[in-house]
N, C-alpha and C. Protein backbone atom coordinates (compact mmCIF):
# COMPACT_ATOMS: atom_id res chain seq x y z
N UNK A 1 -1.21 -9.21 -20.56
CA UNK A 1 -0.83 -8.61 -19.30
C UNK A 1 -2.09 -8.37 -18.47
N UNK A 2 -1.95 -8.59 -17.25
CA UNK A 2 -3.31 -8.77 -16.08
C UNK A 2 -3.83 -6.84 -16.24
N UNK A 3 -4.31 -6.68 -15.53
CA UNK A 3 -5.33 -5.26 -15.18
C UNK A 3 -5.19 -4.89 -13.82
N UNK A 4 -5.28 -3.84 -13.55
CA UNK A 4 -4.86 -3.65 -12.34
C UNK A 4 -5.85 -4.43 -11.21
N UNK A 5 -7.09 -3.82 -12.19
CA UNK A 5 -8.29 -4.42 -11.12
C UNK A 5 -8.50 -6.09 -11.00
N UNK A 6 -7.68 -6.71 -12.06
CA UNK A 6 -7.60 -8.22 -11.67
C UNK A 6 -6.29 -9.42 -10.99
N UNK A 7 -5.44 -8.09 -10.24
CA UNK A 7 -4.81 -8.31 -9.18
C UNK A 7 -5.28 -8.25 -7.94
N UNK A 8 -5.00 -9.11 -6.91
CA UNK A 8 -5.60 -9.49 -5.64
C UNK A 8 -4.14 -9.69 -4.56
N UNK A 9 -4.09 -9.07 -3.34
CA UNK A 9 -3.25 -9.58 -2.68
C UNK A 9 -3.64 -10.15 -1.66
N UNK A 10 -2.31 -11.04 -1.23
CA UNK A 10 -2.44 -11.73 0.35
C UNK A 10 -1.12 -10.96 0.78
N UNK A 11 -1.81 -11.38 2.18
CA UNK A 11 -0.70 -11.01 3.27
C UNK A 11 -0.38 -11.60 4.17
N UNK A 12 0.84 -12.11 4.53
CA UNK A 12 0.55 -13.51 5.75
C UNK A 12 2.22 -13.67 5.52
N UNK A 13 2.66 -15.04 6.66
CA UNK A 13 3.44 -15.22 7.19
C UNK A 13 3.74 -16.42 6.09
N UNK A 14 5.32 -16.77 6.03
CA UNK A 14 6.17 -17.83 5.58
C UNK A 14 5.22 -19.13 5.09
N UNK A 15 4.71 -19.97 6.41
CA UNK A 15 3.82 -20.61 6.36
C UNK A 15 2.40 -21.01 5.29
N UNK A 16 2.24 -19.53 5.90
CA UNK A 16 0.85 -19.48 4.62
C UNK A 16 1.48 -19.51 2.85
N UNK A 17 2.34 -18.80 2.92
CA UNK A 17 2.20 -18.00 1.52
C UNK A 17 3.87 -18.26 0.69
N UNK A 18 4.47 -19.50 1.40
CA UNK A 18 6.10 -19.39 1.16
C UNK A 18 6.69 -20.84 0.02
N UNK A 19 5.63 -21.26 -0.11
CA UNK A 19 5.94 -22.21 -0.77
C UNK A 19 5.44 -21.19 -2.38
N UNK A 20 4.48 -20.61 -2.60
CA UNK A 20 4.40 -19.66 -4.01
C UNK A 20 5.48 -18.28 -4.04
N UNK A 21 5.73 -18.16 -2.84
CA UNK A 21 6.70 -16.79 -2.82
C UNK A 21 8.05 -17.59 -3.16
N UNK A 22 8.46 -18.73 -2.89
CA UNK A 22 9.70 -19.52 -3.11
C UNK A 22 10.17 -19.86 -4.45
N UNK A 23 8.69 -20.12 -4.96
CA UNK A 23 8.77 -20.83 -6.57
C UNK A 23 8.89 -19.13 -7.16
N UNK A 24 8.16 -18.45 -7.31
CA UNK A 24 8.29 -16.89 -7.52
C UNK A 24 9.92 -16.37 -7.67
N UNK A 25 10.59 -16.34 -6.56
CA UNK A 25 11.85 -15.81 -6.28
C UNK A 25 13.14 -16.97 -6.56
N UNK A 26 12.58 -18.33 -6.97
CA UNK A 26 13.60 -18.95 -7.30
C UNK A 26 13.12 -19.09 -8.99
N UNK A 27 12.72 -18.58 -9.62
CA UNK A 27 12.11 -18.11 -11.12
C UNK A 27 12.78 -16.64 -11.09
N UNK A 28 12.49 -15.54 -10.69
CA UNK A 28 13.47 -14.52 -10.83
C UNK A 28 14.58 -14.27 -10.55
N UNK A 29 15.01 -14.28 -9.74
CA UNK A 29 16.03 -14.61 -8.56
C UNK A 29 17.23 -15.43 -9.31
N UNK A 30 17.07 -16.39 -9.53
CA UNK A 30 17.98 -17.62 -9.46
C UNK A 30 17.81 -18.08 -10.46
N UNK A 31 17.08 -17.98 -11.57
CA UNK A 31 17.01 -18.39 -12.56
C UNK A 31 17.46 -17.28 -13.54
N UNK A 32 16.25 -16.26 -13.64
CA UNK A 32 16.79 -15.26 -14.16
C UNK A 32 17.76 -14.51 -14.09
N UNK A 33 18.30 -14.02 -12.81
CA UNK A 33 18.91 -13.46 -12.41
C UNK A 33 20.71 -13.57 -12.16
N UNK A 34 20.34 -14.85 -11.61
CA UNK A 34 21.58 -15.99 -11.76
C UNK A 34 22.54 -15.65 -10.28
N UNK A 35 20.66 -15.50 -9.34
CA UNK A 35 21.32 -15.35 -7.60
C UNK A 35 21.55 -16.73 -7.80
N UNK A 36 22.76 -16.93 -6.33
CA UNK A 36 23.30 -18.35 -6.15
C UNK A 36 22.02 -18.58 -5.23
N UNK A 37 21.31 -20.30 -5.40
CA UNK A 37 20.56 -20.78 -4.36
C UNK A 37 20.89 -20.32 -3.22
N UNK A 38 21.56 -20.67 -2.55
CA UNK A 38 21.78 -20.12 -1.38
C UNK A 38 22.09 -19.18 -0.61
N UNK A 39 21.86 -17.75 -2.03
CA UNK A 39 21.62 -16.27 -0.99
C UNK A 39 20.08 -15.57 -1.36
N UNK A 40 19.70 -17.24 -1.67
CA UNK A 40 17.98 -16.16 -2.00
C UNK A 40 17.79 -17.07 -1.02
N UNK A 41 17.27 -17.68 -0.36
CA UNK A 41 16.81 -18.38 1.09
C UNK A 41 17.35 -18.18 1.85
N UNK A 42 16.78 -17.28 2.61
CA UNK A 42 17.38 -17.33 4.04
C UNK A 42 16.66 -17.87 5.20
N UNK A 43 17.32 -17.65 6.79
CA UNK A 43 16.18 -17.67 7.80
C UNK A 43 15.08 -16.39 8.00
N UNK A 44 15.34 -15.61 7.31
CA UNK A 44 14.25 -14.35 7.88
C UNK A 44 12.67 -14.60 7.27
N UNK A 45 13.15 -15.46 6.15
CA UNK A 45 11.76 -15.83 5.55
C UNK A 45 10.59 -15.87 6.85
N UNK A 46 11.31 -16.99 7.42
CA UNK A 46 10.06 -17.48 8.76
C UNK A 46 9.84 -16.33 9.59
N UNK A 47 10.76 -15.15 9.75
CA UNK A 47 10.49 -14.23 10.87
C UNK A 47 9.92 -12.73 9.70
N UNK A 48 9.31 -12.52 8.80
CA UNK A 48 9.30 -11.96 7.68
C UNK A 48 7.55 -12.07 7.77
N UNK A 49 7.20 -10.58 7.40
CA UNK A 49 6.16 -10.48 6.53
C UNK A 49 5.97 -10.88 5.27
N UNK A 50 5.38 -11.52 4.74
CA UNK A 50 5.11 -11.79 3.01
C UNK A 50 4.02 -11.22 2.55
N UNK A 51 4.01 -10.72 0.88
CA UNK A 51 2.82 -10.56 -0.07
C UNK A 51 2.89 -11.16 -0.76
N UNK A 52 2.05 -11.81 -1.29
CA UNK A 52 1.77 -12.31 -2.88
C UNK A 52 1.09 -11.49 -3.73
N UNK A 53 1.01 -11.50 -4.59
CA UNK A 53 -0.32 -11.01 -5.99
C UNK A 53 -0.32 -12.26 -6.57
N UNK A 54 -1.64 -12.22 -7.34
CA UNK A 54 -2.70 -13.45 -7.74
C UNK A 54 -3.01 -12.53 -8.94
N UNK A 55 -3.19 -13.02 -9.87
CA UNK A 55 -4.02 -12.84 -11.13
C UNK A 55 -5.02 -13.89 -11.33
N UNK A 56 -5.89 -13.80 -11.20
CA UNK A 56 -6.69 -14.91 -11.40
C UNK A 56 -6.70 -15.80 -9.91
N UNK A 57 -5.88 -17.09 -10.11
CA UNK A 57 -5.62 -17.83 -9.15
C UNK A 57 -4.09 -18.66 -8.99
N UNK A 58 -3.54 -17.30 -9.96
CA UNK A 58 -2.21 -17.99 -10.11
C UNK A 58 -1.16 -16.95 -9.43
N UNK A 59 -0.26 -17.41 -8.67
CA UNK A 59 0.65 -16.21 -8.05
C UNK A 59 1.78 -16.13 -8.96
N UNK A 60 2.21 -14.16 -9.11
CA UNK A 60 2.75 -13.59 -9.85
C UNK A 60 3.65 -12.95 -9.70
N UNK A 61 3.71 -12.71 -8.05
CA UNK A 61 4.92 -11.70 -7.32
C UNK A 61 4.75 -11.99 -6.44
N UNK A 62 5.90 -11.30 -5.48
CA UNK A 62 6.15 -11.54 -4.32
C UNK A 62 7.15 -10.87 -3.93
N UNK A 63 6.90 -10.64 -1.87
CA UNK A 63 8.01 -9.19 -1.54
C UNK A 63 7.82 -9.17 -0.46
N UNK A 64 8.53 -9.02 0.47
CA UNK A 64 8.71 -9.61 1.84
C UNK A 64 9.30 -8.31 2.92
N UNK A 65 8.58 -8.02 3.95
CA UNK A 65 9.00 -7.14 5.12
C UNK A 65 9.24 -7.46 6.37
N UNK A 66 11.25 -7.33 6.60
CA UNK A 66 11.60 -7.88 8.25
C UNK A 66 10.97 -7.23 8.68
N UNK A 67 11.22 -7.72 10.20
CA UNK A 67 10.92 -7.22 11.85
C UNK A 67 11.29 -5.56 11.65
N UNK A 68 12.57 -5.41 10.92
CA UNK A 68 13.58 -3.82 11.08
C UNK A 68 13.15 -3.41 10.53
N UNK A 69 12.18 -3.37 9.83
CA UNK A 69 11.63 -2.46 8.70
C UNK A 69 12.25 -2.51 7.41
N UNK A 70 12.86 -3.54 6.81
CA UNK A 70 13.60 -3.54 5.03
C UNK A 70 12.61 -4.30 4.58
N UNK A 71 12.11 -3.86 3.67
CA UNK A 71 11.23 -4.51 2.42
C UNK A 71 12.27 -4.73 1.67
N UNK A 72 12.10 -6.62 0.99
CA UNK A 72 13.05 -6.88 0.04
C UNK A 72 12.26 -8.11 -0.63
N UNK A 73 13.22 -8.83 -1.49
CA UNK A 73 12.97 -9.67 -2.18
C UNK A 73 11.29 -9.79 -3.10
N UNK A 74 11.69 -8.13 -3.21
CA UNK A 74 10.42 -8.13 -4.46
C UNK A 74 10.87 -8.70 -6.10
N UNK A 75 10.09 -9.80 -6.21
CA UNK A 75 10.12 -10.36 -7.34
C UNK A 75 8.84 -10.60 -8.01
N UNK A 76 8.92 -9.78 -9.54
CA UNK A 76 7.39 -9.91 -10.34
C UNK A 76 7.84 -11.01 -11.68
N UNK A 77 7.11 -11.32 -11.54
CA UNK A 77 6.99 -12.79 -12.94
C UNK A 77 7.31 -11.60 -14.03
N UNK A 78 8.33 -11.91 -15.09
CA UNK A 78 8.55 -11.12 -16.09
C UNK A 78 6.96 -10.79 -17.37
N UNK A 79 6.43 -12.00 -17.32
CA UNK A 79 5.07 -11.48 -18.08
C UNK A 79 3.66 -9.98 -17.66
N UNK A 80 4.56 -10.16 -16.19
CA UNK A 80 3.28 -9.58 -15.73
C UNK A 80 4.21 -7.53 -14.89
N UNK A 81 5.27 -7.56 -15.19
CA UNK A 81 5.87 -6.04 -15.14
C UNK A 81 5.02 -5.46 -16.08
N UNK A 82 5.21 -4.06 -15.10
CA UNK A 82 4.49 -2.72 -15.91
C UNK A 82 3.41 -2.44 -15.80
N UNK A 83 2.75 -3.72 -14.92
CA UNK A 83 1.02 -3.79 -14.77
C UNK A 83 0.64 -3.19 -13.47
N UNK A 84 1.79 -2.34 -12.79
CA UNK A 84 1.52 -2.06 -11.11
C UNK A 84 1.34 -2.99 -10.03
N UNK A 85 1.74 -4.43 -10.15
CA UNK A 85 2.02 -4.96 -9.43
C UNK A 85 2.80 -5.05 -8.77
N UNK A 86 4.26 -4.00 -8.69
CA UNK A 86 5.20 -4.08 -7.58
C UNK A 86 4.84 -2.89 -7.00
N UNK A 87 3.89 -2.13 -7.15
CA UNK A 87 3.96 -0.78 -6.96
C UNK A 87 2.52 -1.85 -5.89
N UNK A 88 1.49 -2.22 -5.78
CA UNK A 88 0.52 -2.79 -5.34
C UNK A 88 0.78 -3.01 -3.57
N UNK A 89 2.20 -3.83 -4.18
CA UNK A 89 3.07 -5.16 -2.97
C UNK A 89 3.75 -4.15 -2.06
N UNK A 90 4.41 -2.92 -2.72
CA UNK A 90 5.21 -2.18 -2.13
C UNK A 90 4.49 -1.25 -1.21
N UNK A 91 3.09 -0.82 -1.62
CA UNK A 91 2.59 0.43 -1.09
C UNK A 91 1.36 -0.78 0.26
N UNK A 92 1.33 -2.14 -0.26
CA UNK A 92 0.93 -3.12 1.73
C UNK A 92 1.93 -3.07 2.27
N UNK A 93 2.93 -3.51 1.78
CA UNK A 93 3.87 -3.58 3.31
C UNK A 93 4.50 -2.14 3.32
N UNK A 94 4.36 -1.25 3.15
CA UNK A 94 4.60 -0.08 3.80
C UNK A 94 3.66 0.31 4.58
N UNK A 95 2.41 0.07 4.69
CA UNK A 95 1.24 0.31 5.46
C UNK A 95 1.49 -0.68 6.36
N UNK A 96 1.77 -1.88 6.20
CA UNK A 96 1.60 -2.79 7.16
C UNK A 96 2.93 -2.19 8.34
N UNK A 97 4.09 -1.69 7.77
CA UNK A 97 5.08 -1.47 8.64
C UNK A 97 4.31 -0.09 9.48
N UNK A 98 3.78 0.24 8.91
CA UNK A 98 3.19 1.32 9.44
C UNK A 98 2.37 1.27 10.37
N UNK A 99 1.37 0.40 10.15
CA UNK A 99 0.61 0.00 11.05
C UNK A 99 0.97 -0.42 12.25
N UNK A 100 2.26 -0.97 11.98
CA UNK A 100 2.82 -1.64 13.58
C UNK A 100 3.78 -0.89 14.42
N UNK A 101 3.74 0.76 13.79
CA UNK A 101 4.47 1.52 14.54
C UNK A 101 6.06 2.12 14.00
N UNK A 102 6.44 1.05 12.61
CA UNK A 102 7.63 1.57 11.99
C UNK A 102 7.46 2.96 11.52
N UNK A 103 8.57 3.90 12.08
CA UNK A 103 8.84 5.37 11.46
C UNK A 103 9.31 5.35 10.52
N UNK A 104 10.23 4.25 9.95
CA UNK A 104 10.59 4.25 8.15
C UNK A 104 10.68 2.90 7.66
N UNK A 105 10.94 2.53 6.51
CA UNK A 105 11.32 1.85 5.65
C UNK A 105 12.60 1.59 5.12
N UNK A 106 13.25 0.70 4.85
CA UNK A 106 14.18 0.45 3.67
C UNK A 106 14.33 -0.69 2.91
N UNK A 107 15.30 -0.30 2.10
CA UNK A 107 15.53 -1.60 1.03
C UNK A 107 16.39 -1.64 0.26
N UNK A 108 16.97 -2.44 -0.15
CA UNK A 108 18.09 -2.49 -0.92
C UNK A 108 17.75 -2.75 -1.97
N UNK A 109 17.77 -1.33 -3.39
CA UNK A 109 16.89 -1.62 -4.65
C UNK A 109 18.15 -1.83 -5.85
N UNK A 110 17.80 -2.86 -6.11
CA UNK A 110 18.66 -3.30 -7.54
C UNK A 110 18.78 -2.04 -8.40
N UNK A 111 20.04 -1.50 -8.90
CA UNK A 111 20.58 0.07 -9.62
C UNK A 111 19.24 0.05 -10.08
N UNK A 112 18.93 -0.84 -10.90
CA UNK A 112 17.91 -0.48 -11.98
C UNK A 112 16.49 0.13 -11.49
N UNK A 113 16.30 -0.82 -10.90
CA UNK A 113 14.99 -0.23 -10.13
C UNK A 113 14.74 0.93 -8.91
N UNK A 114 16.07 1.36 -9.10
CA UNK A 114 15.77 2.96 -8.22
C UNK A 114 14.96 3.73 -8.63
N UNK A 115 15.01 4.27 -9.81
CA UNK A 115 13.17 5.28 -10.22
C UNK A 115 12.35 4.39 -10.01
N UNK A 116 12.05 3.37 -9.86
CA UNK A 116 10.62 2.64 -9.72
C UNK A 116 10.36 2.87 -8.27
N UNK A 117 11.45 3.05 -7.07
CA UNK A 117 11.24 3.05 -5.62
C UNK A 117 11.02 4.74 -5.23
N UNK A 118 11.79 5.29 -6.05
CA UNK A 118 12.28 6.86 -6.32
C UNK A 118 10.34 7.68 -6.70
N UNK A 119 9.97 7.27 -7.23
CA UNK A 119 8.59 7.37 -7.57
C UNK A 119 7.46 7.08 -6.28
N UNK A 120 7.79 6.55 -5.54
CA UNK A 120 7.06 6.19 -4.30
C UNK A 120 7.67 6.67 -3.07
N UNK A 121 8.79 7.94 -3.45
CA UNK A 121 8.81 8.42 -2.31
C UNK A 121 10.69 8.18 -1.60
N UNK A 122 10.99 7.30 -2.13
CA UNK A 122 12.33 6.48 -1.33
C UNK A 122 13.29 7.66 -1.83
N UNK A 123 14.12 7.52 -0.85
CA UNK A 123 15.43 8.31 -1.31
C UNK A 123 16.49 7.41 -1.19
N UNK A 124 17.42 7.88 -1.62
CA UNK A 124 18.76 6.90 -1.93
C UNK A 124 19.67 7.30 -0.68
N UNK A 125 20.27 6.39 -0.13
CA UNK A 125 21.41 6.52 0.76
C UNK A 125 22.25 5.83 0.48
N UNK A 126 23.22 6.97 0.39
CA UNK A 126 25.38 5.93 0.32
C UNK A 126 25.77 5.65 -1.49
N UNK A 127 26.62 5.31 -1.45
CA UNK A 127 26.76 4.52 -2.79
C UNK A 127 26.47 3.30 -3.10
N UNK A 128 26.71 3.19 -4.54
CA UNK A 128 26.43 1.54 -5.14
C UNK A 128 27.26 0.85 -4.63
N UNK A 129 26.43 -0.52 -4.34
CA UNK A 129 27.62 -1.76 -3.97
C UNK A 129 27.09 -2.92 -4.85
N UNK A 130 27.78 -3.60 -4.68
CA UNK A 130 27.39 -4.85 -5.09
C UNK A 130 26.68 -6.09 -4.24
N UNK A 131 25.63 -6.51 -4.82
CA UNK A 131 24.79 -8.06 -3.44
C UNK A 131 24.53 -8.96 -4.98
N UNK A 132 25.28 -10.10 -4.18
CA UNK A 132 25.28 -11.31 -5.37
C UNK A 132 25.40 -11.17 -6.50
N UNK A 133 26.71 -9.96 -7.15
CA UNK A 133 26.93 -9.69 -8.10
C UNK A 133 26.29 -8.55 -8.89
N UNK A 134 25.12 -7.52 -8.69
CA UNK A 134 24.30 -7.16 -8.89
C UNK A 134 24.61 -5.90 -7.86
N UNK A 135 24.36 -4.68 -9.26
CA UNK A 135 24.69 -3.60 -8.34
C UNK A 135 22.92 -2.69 -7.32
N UNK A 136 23.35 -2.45 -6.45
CA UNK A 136 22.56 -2.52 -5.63
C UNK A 136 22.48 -0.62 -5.22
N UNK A 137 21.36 0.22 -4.64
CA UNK A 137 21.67 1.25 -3.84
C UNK A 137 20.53 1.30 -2.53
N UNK A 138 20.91 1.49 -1.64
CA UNK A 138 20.32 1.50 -0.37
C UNK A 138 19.17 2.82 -0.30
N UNK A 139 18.04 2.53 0.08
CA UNK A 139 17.28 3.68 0.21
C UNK A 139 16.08 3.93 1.15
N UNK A 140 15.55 4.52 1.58
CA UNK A 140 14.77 4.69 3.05
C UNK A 140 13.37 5.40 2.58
N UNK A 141 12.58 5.09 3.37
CA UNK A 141 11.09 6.42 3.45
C UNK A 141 11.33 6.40 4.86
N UNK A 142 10.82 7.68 5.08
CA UNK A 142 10.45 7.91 6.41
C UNK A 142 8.47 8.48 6.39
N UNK A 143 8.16 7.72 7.30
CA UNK A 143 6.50 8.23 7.30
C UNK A 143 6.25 9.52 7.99
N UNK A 144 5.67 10.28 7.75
CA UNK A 144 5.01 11.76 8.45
C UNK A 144 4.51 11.59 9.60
């Protein structure tokens, strides 16, 4: 498992960074996960902030922030959870939304991973639903 200190991120647009964020999220996503191809690609990709993490020189995650402020499609390579790499991805693009003037955040966090978002602050809004089979709960930050 990587080190914290031998994680590196990028930050950049579709273009730059979407062909490793693609292979990334169609490895968790759609493989693991058993999203249908065609509700892990969308068009927002191109209108979307992206992160990667790098270990070395190999990309390991990936997690993406619209125009509206929802951070989503965080996906970490199963070898490399637990190492603070979603916690890394999650706490740039909250700065980055920040930076550009967003008063909050949201995201739609897979049931499971609510204490992992819950820990950084998010609160939960509404009940569980279901997205691509997969129970889901809606949750927000608001910045100070």
């Amino acid at each position: 498992m990587a080190r914290r200190a031998d994680i590196r991120l990028a930050v950049g647009d579709w273009n730059a960074l979407g062909k490793e964020a693609a292979a990334i999220r169609h490895e968790v996503f759609v493989i693991e996960q058993q999203v249908p191809l065609e509700l892990e690609l969308d068009e927002m990709d191109a209108r979307s902030l992206h992160v990667l993490a790098y270990c070395d020189d190999e990309a390991i995650a990936t997690a993406r922030l619209l125009p509206d402020g929802h951070i989503g499609r965080m996906a970490v390579r199963e070898a490399y959870r637990g190492a603070g790499v979603g916690s890394r991805m999650l706490l740039a693009l909250m700065q980055a939304a920040r930076s550009r003037g967003d008063r909050l955040v949201r995201l739609n966090a897979q049931r499971r991973a609510e204490a992992f978002y819950a820990r950084h602050g998010f609160v939960r809004e509404g009940e569980e639903f279901l997205d691509a089979g997969i129970p889901h709960i809606a949750m927000r930050y608001r910045f100070e």
